[in-house]
PDB file of N, CA and C in Angstrom:
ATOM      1  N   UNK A   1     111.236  81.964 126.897  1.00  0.00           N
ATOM      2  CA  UNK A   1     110.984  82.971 127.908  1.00  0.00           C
ATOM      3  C   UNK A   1     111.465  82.430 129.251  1.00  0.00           C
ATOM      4  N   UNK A   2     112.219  83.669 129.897  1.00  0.00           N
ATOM      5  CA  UNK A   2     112.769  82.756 131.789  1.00  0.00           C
ATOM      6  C   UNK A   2     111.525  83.491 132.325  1.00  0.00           C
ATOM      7  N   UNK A   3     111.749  82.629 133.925  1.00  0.00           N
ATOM      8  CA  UNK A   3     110.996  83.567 134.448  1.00  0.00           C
ATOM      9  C   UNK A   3     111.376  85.013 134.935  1.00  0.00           C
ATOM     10  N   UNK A   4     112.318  85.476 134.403  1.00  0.00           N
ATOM     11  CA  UNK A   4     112.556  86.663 134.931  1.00  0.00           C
ATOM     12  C   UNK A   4     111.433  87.511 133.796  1.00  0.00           C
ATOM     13  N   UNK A   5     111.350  86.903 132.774  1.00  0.00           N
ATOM     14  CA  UNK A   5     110.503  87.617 131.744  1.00  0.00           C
ATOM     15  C   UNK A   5     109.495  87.866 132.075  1.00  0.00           C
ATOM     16  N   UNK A   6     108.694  86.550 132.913  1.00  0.00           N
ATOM     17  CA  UNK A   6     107.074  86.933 133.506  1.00  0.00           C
ATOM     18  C   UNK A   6     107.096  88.176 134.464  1.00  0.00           C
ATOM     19  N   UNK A   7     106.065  89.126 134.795  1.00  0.00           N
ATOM     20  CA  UNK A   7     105.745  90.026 135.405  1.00  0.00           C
ATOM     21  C   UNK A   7     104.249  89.754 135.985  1.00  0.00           C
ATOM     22  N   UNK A   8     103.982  90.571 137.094  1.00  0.00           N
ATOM     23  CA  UNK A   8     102.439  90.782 137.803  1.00  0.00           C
ATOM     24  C   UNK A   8     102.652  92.115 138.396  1.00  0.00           C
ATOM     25  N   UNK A   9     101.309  92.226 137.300  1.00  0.00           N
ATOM     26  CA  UNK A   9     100.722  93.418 137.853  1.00  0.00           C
ATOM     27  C   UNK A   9      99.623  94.000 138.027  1.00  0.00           C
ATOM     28  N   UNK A  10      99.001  94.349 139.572  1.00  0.00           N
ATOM     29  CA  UNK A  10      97.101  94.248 139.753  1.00  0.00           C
ATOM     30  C   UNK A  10      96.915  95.696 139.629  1.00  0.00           C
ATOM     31  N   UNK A  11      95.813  95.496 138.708  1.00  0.00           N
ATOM     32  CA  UNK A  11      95.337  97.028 138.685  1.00  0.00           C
ATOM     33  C   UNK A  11      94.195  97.324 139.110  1.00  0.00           C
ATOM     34  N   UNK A  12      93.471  98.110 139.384  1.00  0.00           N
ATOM     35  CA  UNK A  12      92.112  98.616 139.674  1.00  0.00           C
ATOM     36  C   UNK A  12      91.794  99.865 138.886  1.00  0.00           C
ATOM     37  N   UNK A  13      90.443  99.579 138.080  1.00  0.00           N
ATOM     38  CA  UNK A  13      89.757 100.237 137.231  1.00  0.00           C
ATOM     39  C   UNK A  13      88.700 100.794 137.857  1.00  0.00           C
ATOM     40  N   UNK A  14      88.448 102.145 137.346  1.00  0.00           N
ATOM     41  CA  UNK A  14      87.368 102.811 138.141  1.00  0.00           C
ATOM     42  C   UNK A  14      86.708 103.545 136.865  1.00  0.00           C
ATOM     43  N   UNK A  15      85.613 103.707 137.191  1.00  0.00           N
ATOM     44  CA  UNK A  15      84.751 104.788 136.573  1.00  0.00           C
ATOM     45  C   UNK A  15      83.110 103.699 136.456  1.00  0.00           C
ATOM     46  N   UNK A  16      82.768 103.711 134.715  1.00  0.00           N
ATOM     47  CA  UNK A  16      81.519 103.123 134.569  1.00  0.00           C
ATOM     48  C   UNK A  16      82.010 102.106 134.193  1.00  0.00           C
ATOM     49  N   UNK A  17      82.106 100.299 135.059  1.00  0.00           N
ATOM     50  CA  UNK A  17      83.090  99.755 134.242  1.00  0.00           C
ATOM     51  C   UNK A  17      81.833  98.371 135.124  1.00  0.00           C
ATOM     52  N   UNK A  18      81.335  98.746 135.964  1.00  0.00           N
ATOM     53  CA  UNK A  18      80.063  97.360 136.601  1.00  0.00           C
ATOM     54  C   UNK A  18      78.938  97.742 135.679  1.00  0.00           C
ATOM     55  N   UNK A  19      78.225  95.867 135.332  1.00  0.00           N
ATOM     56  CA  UNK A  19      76.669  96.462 134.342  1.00  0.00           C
ATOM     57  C   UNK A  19      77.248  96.685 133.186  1.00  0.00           C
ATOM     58  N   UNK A  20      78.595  96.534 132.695  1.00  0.00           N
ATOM     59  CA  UNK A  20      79.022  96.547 131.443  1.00  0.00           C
ATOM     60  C   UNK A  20      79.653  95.638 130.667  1.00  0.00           C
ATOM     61  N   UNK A  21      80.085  94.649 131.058  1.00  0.00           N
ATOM     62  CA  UNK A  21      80.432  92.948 130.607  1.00  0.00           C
ATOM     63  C   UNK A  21      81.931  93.437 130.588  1.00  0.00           C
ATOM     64  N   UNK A  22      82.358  94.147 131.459  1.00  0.00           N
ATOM     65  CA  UNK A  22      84.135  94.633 131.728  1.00  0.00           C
ATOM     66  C   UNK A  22      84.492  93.168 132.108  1.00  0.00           C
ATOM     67  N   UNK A  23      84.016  92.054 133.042  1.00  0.00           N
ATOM     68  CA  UNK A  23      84.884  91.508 133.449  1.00  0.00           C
ATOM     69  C   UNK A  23      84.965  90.241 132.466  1.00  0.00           C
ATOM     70  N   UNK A  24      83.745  89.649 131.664  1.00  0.00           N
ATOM     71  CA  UNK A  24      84.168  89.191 130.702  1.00  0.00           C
ATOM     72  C   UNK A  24      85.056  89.652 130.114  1.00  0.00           C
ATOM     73  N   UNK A  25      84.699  91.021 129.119  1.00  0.00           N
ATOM     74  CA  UNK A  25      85.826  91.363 128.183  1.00  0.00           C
ATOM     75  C   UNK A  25      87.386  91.326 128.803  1.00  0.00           C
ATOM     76  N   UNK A  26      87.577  91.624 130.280  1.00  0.00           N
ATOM     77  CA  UNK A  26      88.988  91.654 130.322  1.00  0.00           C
ATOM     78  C   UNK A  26      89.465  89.785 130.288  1.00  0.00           C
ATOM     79  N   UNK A  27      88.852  89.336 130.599  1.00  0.00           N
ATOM     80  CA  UNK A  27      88.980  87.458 130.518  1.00  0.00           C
ATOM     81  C   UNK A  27      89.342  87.253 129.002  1.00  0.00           C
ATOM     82  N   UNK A  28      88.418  87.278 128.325  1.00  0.00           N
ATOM     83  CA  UNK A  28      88.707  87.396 126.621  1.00  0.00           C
ATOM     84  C   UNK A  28      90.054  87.654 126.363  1.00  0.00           C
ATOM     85  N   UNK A  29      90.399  88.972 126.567  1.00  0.00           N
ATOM     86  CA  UNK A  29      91.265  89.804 125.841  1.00  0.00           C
ATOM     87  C   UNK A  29      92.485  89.353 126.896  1.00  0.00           C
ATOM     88  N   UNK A  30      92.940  88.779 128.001  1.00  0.00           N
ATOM     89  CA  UNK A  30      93.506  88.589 128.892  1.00  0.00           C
ATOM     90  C   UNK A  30      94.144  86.791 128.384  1.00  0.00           C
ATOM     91  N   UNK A  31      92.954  86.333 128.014  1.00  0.00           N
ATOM     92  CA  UNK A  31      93.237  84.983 127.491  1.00  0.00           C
ATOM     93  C   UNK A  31      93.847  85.210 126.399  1.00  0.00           C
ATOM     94  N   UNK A  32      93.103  86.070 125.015  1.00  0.00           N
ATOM     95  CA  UNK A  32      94.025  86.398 123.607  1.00  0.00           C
ATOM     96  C   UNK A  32      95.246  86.191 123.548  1.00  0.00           C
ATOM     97  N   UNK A  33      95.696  87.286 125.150  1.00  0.00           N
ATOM     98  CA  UNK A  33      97.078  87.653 125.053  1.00  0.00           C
ATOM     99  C   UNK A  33      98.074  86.629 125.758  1.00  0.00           C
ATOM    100  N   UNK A  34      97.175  85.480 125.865  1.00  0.00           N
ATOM    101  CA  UNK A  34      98.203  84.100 127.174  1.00  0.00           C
ATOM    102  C   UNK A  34      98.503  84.560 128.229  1.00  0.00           C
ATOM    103  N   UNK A  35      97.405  85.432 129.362  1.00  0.00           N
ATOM    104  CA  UNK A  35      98.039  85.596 130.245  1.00  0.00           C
ATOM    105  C   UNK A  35      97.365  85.167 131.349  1.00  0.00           C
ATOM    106  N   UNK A  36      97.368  84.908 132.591  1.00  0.00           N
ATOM    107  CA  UNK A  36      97.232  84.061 133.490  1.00  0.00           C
ATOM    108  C   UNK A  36      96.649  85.337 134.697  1.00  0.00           C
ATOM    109  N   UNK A  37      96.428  85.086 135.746  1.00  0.00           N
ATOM    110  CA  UNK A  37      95.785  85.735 136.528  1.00  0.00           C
ATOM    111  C   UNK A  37      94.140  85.295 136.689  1.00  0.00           C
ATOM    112  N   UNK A  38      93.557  86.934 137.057  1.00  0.00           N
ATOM    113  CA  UNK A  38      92.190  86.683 137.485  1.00  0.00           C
ATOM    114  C   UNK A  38      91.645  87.956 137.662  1.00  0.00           C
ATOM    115  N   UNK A  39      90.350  88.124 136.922  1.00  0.00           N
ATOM    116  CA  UNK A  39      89.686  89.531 137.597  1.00  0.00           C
ATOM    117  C   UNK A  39      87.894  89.211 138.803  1.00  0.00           C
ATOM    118  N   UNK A  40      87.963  90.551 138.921  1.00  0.00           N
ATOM    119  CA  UNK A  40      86.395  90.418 140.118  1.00  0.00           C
ATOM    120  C   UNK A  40      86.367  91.911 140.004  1.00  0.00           C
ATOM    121  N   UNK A  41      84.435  92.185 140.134  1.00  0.00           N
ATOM    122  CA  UNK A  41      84.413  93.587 140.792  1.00  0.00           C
ATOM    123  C   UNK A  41      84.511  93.555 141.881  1.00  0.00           C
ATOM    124  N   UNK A  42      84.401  94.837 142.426  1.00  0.00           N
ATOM    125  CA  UNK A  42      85.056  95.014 143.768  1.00  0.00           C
ATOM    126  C   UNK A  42      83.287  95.677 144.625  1.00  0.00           C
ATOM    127  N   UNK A  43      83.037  95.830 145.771  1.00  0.00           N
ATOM    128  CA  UNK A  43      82.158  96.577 146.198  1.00  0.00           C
ATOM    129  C   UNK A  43      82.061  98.084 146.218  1.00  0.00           C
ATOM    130  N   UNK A  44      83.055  98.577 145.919  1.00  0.00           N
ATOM    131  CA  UNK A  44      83.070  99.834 145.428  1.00  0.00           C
ATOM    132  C   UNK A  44      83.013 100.216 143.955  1.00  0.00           C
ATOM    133  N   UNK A  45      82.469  99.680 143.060  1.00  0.00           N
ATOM    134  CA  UNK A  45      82.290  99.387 142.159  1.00  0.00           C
ATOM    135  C   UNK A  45      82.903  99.774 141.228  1.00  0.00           C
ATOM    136  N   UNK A  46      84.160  99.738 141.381  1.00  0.00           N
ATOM    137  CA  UNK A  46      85.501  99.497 140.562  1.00  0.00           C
ATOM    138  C   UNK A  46      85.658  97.874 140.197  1.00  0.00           C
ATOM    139  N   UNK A  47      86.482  97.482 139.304  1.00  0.00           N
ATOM    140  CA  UNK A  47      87.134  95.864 138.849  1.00  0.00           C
ATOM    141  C   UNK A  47      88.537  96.224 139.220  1.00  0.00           C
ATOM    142  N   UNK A  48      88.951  95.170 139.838  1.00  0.00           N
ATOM    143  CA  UNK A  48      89.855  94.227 140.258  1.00  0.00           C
ATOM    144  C   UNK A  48      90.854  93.365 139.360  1.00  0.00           C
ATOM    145  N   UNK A  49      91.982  93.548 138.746  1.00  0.00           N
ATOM    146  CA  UNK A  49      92.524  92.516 138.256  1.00  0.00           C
ATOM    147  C   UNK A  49      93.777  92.098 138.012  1.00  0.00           C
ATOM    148  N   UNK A  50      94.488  91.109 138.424  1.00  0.00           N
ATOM    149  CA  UNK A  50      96.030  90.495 138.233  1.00  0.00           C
ATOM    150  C   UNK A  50      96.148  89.806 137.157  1.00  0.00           C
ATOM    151  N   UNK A  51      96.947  90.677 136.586  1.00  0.00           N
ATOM    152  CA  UNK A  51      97.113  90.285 135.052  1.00  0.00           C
ATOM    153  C   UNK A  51      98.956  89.465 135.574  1.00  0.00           C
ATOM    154  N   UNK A  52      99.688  88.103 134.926  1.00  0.00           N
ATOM    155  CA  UNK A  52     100.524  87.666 135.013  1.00  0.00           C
ATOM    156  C   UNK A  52     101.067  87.241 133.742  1.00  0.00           C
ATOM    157  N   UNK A  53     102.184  87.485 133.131  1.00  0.00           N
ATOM    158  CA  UNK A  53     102.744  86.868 131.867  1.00  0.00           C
ATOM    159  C   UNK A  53     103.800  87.982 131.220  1.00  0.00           C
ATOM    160  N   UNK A  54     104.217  87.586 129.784  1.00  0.00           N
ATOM    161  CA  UNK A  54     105.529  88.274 129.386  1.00  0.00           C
ATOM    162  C   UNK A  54     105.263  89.904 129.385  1.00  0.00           C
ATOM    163  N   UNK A  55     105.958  90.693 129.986  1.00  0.00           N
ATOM    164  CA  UNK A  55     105.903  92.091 130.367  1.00  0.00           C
ATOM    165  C   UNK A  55     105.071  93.001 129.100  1.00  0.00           C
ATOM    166  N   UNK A  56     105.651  92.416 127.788  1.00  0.00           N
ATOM    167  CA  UNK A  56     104.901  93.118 126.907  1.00  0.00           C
ATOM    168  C   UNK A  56     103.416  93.163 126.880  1.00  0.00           C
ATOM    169  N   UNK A  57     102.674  91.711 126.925  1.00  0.00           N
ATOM    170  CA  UNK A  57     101.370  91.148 126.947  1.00  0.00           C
ATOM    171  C   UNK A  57     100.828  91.829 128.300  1.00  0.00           C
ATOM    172  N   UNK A  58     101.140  91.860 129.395  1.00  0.00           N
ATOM    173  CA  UNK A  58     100.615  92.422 130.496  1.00  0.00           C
ATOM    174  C   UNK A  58     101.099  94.116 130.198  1.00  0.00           C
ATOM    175  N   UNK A  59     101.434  94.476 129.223  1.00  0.00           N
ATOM    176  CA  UNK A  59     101.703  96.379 129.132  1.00  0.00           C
ATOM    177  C   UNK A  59     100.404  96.281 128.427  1.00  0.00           C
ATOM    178  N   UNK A  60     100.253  95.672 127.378  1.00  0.00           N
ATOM    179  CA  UNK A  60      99.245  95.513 126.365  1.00  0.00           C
ATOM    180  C   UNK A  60      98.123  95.717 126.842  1.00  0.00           C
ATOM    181  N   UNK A  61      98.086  94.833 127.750  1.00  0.00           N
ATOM    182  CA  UNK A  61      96.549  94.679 128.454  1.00  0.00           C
ATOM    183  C   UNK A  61      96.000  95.837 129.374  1.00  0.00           C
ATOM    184  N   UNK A  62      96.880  96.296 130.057  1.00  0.00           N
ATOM    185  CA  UNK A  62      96.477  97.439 130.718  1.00  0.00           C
ATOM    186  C   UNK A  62      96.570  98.636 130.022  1.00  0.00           C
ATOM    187  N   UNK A  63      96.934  98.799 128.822  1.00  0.00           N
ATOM    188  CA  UNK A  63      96.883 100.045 127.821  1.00  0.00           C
ATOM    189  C   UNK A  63      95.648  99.150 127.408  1.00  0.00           C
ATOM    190  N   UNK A  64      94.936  98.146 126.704  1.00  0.00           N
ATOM    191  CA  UNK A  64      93.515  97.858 126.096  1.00  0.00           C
ATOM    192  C   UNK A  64      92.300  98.047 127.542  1.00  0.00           C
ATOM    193  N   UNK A  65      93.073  98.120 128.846  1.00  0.00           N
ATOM    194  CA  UNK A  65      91.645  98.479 129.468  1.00  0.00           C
ATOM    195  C   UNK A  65      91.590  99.759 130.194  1.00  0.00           C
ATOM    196  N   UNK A  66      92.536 100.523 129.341  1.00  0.00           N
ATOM    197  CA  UNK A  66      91.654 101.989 129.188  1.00  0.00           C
ATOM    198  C   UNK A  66      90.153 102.576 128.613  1.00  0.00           C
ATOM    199  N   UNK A  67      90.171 101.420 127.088  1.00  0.00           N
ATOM    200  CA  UNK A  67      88.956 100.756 126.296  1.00  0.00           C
ATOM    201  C   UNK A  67      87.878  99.972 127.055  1.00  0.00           C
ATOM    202  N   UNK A  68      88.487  98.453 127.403  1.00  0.00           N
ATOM    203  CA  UNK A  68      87.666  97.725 127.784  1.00  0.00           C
ATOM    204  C   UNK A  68      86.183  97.643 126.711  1.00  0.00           C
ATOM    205  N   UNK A  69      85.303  97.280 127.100  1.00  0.00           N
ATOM    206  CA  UNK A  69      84.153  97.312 126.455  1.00  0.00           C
ATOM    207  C   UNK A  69      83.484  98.079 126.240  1.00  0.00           C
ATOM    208  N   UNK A  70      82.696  98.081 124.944  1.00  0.00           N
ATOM    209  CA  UNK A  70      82.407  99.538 125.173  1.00  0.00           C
ATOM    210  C   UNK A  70      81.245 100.502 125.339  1.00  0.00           C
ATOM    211  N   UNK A  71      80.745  99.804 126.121  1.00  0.00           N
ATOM    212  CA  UNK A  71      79.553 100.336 127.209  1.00  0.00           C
ATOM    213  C   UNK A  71      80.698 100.982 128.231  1.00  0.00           C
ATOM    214  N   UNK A  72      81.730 100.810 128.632  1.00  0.00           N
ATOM    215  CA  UNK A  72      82.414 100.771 129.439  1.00  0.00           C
ATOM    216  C   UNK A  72      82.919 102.776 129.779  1.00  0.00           C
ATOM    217  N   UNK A  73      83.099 103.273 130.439  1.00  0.00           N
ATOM    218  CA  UNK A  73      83.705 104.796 130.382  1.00  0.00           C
ATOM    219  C   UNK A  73      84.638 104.771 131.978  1.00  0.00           C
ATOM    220  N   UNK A  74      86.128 104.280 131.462  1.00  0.00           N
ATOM    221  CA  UNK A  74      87.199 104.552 132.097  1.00  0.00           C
ATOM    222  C   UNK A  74      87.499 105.626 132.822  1.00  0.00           C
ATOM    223  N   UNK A  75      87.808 106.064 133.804  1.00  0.00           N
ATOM    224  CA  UNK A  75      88.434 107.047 134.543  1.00  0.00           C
ATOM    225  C   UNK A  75      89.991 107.319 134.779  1.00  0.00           C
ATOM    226  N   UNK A  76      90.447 106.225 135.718  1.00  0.00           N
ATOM    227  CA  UNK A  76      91.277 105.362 136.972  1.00  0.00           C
ATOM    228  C   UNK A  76      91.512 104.219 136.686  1.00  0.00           C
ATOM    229  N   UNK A  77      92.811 104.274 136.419  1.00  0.00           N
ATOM    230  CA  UNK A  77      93.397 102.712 136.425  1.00  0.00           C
ATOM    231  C   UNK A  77      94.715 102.794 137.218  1.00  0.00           C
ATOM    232  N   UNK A  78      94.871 102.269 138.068  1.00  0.00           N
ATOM    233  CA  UNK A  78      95.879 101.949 139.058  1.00  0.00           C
ATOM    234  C   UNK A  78      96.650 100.925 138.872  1.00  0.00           C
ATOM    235  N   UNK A  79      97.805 100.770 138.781  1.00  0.00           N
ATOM    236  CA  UNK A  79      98.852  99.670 138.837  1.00  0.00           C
ATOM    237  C   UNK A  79      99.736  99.234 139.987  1.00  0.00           C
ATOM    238  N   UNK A  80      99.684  98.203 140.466  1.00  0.00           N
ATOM    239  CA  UNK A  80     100.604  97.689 141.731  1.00  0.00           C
ATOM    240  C   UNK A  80     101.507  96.426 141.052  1.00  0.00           C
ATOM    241  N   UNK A  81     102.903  96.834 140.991  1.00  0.00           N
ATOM    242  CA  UNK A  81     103.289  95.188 140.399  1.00  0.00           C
ATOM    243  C   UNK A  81     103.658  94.049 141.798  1.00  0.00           C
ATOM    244  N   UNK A  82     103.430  93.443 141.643  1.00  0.00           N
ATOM    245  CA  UNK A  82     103.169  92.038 142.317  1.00  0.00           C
ATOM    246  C   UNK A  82     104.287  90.911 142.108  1.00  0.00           C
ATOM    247  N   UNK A  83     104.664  90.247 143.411  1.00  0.00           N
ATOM    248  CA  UNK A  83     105.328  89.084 143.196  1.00  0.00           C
ATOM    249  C   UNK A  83     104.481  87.829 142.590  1.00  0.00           C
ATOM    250  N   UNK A  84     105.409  87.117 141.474  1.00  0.00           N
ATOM    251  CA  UNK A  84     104.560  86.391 140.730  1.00  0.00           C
ATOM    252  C   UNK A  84     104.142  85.089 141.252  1.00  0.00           C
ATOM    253  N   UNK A  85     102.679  84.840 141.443  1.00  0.00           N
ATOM    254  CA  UNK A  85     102.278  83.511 141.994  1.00  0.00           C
ATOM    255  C   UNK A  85     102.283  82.646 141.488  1.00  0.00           C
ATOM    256  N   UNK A  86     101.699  81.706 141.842  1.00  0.00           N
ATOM    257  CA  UNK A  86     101.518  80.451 140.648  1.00  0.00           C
ATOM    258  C   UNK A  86     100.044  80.353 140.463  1.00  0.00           C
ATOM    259  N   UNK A  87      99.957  80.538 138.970  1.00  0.00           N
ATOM    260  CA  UNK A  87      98.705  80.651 138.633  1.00  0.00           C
ATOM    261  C   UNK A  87      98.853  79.820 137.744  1.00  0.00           C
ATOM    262  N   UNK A  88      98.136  78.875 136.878  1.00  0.00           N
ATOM    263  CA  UNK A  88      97.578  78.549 135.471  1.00  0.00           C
ATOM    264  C   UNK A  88      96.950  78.518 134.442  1.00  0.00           C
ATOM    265  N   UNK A  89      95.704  80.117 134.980  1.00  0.00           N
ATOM    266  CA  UNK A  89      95.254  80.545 134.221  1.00  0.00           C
ATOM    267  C   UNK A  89      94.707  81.534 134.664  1.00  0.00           C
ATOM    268  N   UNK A  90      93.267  82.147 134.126  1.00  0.00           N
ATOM    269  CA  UNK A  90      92.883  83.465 134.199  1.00  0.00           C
ATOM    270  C   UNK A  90      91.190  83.276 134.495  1.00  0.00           C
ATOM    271  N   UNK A  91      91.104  83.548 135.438  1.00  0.00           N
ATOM    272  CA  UNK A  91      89.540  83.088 135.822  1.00  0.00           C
ATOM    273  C   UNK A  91      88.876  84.235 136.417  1.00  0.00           C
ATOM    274  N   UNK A  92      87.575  84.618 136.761  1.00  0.00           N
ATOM    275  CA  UNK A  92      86.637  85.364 137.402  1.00  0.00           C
ATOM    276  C   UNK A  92      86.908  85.145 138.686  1.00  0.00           C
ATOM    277  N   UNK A  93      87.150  85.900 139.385  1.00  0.00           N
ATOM    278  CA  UNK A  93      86.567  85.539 141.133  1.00  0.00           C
ATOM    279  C   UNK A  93      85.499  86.614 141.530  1.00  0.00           C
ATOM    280  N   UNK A  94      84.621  86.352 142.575  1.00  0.00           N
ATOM    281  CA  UNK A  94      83.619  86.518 143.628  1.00  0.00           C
ATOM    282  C   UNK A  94      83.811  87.678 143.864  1.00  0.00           C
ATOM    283  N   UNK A  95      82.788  88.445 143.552  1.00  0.00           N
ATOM    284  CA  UNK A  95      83.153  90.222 144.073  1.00  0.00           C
ATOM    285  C   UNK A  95      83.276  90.419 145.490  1.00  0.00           C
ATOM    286  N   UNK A  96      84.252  91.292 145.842  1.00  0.00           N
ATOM    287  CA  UNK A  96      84.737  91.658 147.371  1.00  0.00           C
ATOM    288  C   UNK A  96      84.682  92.672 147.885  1.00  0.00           C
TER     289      UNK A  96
END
């Protein structure tokens, strides 16, 4: 894989997605797929997350968190693609 292959892209999820173990499950399923980044809820109580890695694995992931968990009831999912940082992995951050 070059890096032209890697992609970023942050999305924001809305609906019933806080109080539902969304941000674990997207960590899980984010790791499954080898991809790097980071999620957080947000204070508007949407989640937050930069998904980074091969274009397919990051399509993947944002088509599986239409699902997410499934306590979970999706609305809104927003996509922004992103210049790729340097990350090394995929961690939780601090709600904002």
């Amino acid at each position: 894989m070059t890096d032209s292959d890697i992609v970023a892209v942050r999305v924001r999820i809305r609906g019933r997605v806080q109080g539902v173990g969304y941000r674990d499950w997207t960590q899980r399923r984010a790791v499954g797929l080898t991809l790097r980044g980071w999620v957080r809820n947000r204070t508007d109580g949407s989640v937050e997350a930069l998904f980074i890695g091969a274009r397919s694995a990051v399509d993947r992931m944002v088509a599986d968190c239409w699902h997410g968990p499934s306590l979970a009831r999706v609305q809104v999912i927003d996509t922004d693609p992103e210049a790729v940082p340097a990350c090394d992995s995929f961690t939780r951050r601090p709600t904002t």
